[in-house]
N, C-alpha and C. Protein backbone atom coordinates (compact mmCIF):
# COMPACT_ATOMS: atom_id res chain seq x y z
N UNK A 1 62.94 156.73 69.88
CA UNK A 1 62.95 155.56 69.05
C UNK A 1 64.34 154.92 69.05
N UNK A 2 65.60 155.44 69.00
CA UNK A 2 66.61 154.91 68.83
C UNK A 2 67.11 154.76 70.09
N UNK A 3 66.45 155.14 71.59
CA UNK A 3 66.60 154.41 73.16
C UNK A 3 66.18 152.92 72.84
N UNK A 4 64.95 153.47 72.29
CA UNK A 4 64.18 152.05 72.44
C UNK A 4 64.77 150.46 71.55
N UNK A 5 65.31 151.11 70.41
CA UNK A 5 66.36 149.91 69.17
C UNK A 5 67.73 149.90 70.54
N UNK A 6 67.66 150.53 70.69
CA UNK A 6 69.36 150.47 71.82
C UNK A 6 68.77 149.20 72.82
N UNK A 7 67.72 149.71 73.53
CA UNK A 7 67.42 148.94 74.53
C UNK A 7 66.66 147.56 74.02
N UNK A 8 66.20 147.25 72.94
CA UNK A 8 65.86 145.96 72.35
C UNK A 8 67.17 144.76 72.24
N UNK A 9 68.30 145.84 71.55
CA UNK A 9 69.50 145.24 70.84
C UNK A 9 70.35 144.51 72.15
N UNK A 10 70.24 145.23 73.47
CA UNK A 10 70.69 144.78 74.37
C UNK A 10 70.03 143.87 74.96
N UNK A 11 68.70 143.81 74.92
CA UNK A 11 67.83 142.48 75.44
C UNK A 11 68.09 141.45 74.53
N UNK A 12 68.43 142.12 73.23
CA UNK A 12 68.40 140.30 72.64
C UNK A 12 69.74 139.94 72.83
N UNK A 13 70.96 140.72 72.67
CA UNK A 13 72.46 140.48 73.35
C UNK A 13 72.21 138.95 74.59
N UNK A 14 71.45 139.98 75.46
CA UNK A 14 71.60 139.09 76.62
C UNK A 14 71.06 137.57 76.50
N UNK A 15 69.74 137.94 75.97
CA UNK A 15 69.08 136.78 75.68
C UNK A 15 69.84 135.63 74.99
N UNK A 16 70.56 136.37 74.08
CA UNK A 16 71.66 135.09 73.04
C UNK A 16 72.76 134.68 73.99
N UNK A 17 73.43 135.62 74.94
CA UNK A 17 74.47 134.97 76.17
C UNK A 17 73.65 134.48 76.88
N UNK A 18 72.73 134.50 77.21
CA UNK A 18 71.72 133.57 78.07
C UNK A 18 72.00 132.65 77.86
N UNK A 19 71.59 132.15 76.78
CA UNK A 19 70.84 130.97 76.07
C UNK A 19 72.47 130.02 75.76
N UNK A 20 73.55 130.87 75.60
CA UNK A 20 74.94 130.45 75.56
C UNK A 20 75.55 129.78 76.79
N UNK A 21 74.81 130.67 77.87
CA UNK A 21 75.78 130.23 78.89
C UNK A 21 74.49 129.36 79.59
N UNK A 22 73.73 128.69 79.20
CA UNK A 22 72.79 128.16 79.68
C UNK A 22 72.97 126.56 79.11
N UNK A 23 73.64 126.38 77.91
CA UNK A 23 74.12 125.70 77.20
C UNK A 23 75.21 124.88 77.46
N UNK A 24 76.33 125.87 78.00
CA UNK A 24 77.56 125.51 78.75
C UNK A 24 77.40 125.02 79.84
N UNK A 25 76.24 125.35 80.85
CA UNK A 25 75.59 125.28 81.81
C UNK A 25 75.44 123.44 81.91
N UNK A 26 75.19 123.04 80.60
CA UNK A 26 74.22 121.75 80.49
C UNK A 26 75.28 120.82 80.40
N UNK A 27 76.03 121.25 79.58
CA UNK A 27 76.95 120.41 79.37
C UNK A 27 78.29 120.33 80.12
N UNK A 28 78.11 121.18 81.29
CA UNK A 28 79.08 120.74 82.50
C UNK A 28 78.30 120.17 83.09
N UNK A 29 76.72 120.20 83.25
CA UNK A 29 76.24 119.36 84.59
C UNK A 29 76.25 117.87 83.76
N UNK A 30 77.07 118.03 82.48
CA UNK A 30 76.51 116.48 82.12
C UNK A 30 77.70 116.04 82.43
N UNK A 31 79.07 116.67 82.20
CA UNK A 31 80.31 116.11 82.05
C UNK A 31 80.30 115.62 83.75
N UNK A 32 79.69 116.60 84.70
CA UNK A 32 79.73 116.66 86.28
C UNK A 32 79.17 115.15 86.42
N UNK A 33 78.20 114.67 85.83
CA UNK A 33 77.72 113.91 85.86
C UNK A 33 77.90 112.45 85.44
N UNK A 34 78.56 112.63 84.43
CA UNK A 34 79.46 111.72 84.02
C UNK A 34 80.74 111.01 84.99
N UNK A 35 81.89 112.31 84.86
CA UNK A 35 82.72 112.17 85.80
C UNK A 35 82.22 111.41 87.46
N UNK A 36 80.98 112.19 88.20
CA UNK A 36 80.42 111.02 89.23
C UNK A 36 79.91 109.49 89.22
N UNK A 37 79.69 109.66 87.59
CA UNK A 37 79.42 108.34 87.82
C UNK A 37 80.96 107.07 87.60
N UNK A 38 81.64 107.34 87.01
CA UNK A 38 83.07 107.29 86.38
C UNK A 38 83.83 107.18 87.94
N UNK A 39 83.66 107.56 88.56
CA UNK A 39 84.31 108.16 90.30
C UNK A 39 83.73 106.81 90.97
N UNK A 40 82.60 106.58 91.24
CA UNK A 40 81.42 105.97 91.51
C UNK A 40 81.85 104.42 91.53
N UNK A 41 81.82 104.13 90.06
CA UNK A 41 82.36 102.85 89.44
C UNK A 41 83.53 102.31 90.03
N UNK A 42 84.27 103.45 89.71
CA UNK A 42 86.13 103.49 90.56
C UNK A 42 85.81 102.66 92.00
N UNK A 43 84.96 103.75 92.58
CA UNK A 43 85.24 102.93 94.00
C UNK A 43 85.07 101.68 94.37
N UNK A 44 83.64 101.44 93.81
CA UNK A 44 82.98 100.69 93.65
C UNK A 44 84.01 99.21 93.56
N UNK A 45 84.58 99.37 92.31
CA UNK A 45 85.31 98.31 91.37
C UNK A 45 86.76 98.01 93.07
N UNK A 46 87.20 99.30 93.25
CA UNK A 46 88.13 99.23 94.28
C UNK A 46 87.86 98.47 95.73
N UNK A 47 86.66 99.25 95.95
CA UNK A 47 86.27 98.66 97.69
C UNK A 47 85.51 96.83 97.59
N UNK A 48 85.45 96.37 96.49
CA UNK A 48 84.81 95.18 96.16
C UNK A 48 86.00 94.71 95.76
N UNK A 49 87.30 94.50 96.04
CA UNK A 49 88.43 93.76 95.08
C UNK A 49 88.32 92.52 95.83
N UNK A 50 88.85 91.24 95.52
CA UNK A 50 89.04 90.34 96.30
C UNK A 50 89.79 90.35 97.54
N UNK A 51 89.65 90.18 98.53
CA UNK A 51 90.23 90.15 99.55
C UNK A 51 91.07 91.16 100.22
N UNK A 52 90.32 92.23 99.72
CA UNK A 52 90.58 93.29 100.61
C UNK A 52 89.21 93.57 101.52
N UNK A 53 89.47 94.03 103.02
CA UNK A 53 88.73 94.47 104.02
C UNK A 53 88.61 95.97 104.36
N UNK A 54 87.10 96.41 104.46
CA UNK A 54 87.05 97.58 105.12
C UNK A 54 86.61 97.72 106.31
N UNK A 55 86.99 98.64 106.49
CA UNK A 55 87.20 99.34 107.89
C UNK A 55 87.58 100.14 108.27
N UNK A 56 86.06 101.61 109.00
CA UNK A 56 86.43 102.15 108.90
C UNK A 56 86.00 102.89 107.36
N UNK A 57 87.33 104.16 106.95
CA UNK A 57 87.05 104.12 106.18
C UNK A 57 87.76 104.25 104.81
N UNK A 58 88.74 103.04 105.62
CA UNK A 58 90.14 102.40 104.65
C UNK A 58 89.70 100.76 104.26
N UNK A 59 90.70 100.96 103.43
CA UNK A 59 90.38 99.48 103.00
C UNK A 59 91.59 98.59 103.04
N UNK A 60 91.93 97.76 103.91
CA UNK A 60 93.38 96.75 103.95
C UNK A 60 93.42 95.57 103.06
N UNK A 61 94.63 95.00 102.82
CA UNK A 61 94.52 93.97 102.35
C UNK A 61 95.84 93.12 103.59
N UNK A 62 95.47 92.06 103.72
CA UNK A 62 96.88 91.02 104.27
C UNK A 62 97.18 89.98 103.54
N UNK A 63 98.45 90.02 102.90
CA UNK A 63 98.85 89.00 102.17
C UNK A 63 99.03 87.53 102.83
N UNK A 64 98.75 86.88 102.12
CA UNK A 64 99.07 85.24 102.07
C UNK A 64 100.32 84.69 101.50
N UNK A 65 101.12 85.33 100.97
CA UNK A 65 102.39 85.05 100.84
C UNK A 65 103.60 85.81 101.81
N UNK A 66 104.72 85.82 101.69
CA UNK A 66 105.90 86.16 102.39
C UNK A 66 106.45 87.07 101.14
N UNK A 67 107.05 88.11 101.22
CA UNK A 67 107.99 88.94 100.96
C UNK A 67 108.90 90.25 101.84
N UNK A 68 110.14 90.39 100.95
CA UNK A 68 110.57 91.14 102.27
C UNK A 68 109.92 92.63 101.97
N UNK A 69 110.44 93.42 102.82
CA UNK A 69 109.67 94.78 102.89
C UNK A 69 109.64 95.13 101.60
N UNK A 70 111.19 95.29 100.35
CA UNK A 70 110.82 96.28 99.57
C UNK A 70 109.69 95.89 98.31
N UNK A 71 109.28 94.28 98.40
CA UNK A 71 109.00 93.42 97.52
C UNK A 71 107.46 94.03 97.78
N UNK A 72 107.32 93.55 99.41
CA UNK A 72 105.88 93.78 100.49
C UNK A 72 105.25 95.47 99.72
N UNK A 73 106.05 96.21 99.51
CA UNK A 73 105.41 97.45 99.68
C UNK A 73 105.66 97.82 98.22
N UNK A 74 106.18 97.37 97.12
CA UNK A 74 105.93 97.33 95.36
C UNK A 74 104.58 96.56 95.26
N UNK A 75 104.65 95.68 95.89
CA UNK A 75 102.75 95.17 95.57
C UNK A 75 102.08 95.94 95.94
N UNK A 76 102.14 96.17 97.04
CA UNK A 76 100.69 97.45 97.45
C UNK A 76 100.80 98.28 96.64
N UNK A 77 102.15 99.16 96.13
CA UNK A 77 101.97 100.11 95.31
C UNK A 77 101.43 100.13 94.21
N UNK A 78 101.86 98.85 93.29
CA UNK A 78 100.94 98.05 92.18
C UNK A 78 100.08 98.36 92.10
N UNK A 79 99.22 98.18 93.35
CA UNK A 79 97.65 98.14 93.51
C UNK A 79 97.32 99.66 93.83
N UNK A 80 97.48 100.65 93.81
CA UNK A 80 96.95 101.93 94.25
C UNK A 80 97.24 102.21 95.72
N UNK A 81 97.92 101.29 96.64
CA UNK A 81 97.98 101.47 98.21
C UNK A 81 99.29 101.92 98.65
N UNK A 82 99.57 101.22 100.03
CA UNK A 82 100.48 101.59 100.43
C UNK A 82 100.77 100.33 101.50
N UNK A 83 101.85 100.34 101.79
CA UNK A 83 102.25 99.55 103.50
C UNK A 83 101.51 100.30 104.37
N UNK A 84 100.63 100.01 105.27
CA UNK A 84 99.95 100.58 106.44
C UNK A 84 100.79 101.21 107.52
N UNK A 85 99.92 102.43 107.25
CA UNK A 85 100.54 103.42 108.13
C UNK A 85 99.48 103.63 109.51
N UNK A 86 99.87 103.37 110.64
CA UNK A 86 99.11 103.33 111.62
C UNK A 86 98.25 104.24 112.53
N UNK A 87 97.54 104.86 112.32
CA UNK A 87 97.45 106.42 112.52
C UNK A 87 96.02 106.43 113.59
N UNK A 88 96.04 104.97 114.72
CA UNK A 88 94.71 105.27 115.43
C UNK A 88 95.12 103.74 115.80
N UNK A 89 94.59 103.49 117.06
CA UNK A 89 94.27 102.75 117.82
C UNK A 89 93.59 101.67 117.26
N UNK A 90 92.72 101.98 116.57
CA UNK A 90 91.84 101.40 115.89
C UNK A 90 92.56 100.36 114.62
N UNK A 91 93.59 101.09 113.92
CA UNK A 91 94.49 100.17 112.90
C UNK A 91 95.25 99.44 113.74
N UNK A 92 95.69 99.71 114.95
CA UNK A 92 96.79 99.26 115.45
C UNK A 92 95.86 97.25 116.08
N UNK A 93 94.53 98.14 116.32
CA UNK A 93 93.42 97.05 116.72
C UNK A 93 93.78 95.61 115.84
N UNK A 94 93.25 96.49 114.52
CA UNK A 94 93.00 95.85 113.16
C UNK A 94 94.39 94.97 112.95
N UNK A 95 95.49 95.64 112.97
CA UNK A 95 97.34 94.45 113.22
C UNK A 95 97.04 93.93 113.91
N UNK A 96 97.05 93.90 115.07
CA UNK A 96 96.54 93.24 116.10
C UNK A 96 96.00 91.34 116.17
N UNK A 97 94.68 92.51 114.97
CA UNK A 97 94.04 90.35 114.43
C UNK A 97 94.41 89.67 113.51
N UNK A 98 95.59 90.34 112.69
CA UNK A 98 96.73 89.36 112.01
C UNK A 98 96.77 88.12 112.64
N UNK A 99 96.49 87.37 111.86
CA UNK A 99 97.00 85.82 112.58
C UNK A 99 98.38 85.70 112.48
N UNK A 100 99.25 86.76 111.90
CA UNK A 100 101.13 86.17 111.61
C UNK A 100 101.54 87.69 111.49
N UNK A 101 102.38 87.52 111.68
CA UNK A 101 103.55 88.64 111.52
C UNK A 101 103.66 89.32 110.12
N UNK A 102 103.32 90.81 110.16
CA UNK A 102 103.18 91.80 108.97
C UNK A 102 104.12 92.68 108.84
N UNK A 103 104.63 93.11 107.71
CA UNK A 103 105.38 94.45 107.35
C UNK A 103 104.67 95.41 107.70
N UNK A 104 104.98 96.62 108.34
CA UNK A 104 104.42 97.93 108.72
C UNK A 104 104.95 98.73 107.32
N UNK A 105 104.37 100.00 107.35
CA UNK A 105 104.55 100.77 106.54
C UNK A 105 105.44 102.22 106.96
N UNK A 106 106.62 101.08 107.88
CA UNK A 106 107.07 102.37 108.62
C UNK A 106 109.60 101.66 109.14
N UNK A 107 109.82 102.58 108.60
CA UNK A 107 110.98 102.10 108.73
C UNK A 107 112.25 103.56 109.09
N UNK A 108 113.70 103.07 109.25
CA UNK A 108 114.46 103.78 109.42
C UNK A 108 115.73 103.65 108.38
N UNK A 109 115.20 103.74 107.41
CA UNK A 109 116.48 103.11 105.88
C UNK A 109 117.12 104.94 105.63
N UNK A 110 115.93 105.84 105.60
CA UNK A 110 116.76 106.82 105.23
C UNK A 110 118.04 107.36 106.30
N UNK A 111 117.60 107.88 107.10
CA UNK A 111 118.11 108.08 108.69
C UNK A 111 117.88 106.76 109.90
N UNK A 112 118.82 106.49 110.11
CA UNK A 112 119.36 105.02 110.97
C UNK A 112 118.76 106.33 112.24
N UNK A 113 117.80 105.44 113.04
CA UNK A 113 116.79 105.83 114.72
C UNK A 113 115.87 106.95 114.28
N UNK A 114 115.49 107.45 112.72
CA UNK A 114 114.48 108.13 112.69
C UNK A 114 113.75 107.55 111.71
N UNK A 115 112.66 106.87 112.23
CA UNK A 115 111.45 105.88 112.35
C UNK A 115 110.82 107.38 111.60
N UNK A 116 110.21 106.56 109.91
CA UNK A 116 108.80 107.28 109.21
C UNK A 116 108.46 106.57 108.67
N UNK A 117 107.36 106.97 108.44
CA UNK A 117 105.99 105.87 107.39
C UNK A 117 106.10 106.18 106.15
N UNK A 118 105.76 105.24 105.52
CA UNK A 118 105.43 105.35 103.55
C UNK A 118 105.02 106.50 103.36
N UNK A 119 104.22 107.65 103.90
CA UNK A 119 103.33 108.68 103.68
C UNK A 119 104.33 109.79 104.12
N UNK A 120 105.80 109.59 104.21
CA UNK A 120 106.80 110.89 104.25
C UNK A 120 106.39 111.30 105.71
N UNK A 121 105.57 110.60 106.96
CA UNK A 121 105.14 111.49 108.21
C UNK A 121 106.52 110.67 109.21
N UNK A 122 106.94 111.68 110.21
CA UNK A 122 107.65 111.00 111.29
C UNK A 122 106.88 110.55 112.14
N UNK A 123 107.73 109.03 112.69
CA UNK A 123 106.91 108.46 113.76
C UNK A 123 106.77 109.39 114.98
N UNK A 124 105.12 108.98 115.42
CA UNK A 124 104.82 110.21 116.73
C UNK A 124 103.91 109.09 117.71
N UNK A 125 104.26 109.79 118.80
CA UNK A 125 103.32 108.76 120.07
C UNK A 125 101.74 108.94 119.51
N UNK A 126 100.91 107.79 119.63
CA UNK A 126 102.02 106.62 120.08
C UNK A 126 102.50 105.29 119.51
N UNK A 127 103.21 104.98 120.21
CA UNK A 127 103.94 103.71 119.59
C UNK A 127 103.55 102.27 119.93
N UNK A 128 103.69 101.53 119.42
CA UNK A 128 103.60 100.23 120.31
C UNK A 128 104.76 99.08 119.99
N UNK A 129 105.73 99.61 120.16
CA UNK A 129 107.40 98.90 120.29
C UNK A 129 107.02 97.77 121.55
N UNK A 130 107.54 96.80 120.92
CA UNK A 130 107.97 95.89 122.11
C UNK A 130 109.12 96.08 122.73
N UNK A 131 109.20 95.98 123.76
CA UNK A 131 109.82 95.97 125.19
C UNK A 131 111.20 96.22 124.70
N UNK A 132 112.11 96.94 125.16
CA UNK A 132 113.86 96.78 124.18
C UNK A 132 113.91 97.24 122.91
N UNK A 133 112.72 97.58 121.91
CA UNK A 133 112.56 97.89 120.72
C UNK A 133 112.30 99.59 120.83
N UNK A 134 113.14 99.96 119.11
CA UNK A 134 113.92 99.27 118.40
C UNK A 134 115.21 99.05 118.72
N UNK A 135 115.82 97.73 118.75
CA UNK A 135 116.83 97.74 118.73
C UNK A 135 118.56 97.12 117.90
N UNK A 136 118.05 97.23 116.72
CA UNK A 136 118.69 96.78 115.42
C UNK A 136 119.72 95.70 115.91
N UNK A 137 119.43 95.12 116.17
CA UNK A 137 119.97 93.42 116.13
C UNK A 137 119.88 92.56 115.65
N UNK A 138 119.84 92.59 114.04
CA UNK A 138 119.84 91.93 112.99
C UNK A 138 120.25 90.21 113.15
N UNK A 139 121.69 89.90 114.26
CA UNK A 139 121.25 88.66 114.78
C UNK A 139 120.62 87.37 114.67
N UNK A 140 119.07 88.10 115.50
CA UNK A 140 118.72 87.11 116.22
C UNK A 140 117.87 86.84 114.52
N UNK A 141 117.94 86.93 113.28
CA UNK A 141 117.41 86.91 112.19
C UNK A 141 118.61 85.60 111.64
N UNK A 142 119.55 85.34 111.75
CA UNK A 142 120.59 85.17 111.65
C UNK A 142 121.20 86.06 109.95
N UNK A 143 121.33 87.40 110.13
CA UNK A 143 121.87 88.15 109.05
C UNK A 143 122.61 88.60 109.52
N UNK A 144 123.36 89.67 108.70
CA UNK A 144 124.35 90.51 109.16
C UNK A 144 124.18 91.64 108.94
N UNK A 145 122.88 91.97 108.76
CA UNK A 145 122.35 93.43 108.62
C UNK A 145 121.75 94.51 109.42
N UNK A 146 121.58 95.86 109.39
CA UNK A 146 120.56 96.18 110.26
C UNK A 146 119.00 96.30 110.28
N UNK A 147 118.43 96.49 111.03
CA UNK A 147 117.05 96.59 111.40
C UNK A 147 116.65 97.42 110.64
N UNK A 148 115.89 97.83 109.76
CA UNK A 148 115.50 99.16 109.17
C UNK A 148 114.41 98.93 109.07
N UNK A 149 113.46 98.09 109.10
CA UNK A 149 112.24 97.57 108.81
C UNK A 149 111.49 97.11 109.82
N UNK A 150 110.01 98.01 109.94
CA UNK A 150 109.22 97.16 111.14
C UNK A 150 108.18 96.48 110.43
N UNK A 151 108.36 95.60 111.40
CA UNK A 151 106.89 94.37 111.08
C UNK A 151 106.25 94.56 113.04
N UNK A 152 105.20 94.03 112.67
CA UNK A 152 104.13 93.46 114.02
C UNK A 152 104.65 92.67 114.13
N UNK A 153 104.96 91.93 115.30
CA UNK A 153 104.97 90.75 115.94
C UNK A 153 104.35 89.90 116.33
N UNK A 154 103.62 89.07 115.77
CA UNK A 154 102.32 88.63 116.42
C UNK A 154 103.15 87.29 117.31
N UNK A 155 104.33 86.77 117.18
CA UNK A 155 104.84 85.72 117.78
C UNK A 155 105.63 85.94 119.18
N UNK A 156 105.96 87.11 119.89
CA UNK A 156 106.13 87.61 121.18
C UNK A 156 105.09 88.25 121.95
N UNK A 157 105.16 87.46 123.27
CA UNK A 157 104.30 87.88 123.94
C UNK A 157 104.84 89.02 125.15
N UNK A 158 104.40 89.65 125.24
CA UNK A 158 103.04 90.52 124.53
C UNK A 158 103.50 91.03 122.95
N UNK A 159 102.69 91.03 122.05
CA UNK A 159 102.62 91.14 121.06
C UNK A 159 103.23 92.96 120.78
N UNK A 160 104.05 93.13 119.50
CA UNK A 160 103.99 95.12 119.44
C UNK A 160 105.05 94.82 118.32
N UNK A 161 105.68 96.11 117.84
CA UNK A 161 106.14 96.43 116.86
C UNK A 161 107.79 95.60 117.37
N UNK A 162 108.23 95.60 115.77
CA UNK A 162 109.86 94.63 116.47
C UNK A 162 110.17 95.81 114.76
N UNK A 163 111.89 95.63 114.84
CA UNK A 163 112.45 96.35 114.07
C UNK A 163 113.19 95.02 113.42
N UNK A 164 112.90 94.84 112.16
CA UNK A 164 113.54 93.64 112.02
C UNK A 164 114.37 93.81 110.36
N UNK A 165 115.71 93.06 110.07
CA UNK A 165 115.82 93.30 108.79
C UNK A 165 114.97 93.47 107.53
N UNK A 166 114.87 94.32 106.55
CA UNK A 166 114.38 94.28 105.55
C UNK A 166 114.49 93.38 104.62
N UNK A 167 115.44 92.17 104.53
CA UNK A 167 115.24 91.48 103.38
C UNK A 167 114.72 90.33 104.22
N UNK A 168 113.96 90.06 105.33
CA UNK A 168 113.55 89.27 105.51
C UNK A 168 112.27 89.18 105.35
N UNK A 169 111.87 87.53 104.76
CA UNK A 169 110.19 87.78 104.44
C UNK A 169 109.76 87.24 105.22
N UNK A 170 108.60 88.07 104.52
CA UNK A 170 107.20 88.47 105.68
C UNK A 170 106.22 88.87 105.29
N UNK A 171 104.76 88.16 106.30
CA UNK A 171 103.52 88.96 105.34
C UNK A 171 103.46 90.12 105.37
N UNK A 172 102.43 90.75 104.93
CA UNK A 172 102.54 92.52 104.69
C UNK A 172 101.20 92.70 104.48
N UNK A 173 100.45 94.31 105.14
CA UNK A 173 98.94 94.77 105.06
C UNK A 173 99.14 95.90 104.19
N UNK A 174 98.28 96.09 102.94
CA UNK A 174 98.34 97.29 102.77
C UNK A 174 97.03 97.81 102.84
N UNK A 175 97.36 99.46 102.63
CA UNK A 175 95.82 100.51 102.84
C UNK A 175 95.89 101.19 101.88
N UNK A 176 94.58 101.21 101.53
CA UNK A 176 93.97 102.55 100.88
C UNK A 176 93.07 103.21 101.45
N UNK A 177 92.85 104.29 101.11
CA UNK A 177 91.78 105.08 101.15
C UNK A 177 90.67 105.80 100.14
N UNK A 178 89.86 104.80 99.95
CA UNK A 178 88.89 105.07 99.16
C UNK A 178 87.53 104.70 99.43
N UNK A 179 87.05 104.79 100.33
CA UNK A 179 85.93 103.96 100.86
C UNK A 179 85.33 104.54 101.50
């Protein structure tokens, strides 16, 4: 008789953590549920902004105004992005159909000839430098500064990356990734 009260007392034990953790159970698949939809919205609200493009499965924007790099790449940040970092053939495509000349998301301000992107990565092949580039000749900008800043070139033919002063303006693409 007192196996049997032992072995009741432990069925209903369980039964009451059951019923506890069955509970907890509910109310993470609701919070789970919540939170996806909350996520959902996010993107949603993000990949639909005005005049940003996807592609792929980033989302760019190209400005319609001029600023210089550090101006170019506080807006994108504003917005959740970044200066475009080029990481495929395919983005490089996408610069490419710029109708004007863009800020890259890629410069040499910390270390003068070591070229990295917004995303802390060093530049790696491959590249698409125009011809003589980089070659910090601030110059032909008429400044007196150096090059630390790349933009696309869409105005030399053949078209590719130029190293050009940073306080000079210029349009600018940025990316996210949320899409």
């Amino acid at each position: 008789m007192a196996k049997t009260y032992h072995l009741q007392t432990s069925l209903d034990q369980l039964e009451a953590r059951y019923k506890l953790l069955a509970g907890e159970r509910d109310q993470l698949q609701t919070s789970n549920n919540n939170l996806t939809t909350e996520r959902d919205d996010i993107k949603r609200i993000m990949c639909e902004s005005p005049g940003w493009q996807k592609v792929d499965r980033g989302l760019y924007y190209i400005s319609t105004e001029k600023k210089n790099w550090t101006e170019s790449r506080q807006w994108c940040r504003d917005r959740q992005s970044d200066l475009i970092v080029i990481k495929s053939k395919e983005e490089q495509n996408f610069v490419e159909r710029a109708k004007q000349r863009v800020w890259l998301g890629l410069s040499d301000r910390e270390v003068e000839g070591s070229f990295q992107w917004v995303d802390g990565t060093p530049l790696t092949t491959p590249t698409y430098w125009l011809r003589g580039n980089p070659d910090n000749h601030g110059k032909w900008y008429g400044v007196d500064e150096t090059e630390d800043c790349v933009e696309f070139n869409r105005d030399r033919d053949p078209t590719g990356w130029n190293d050009a002063p940073c306080s000079f303006p210029n349009y600018w693409i940025c990316e996210r990734d949320v899409c």
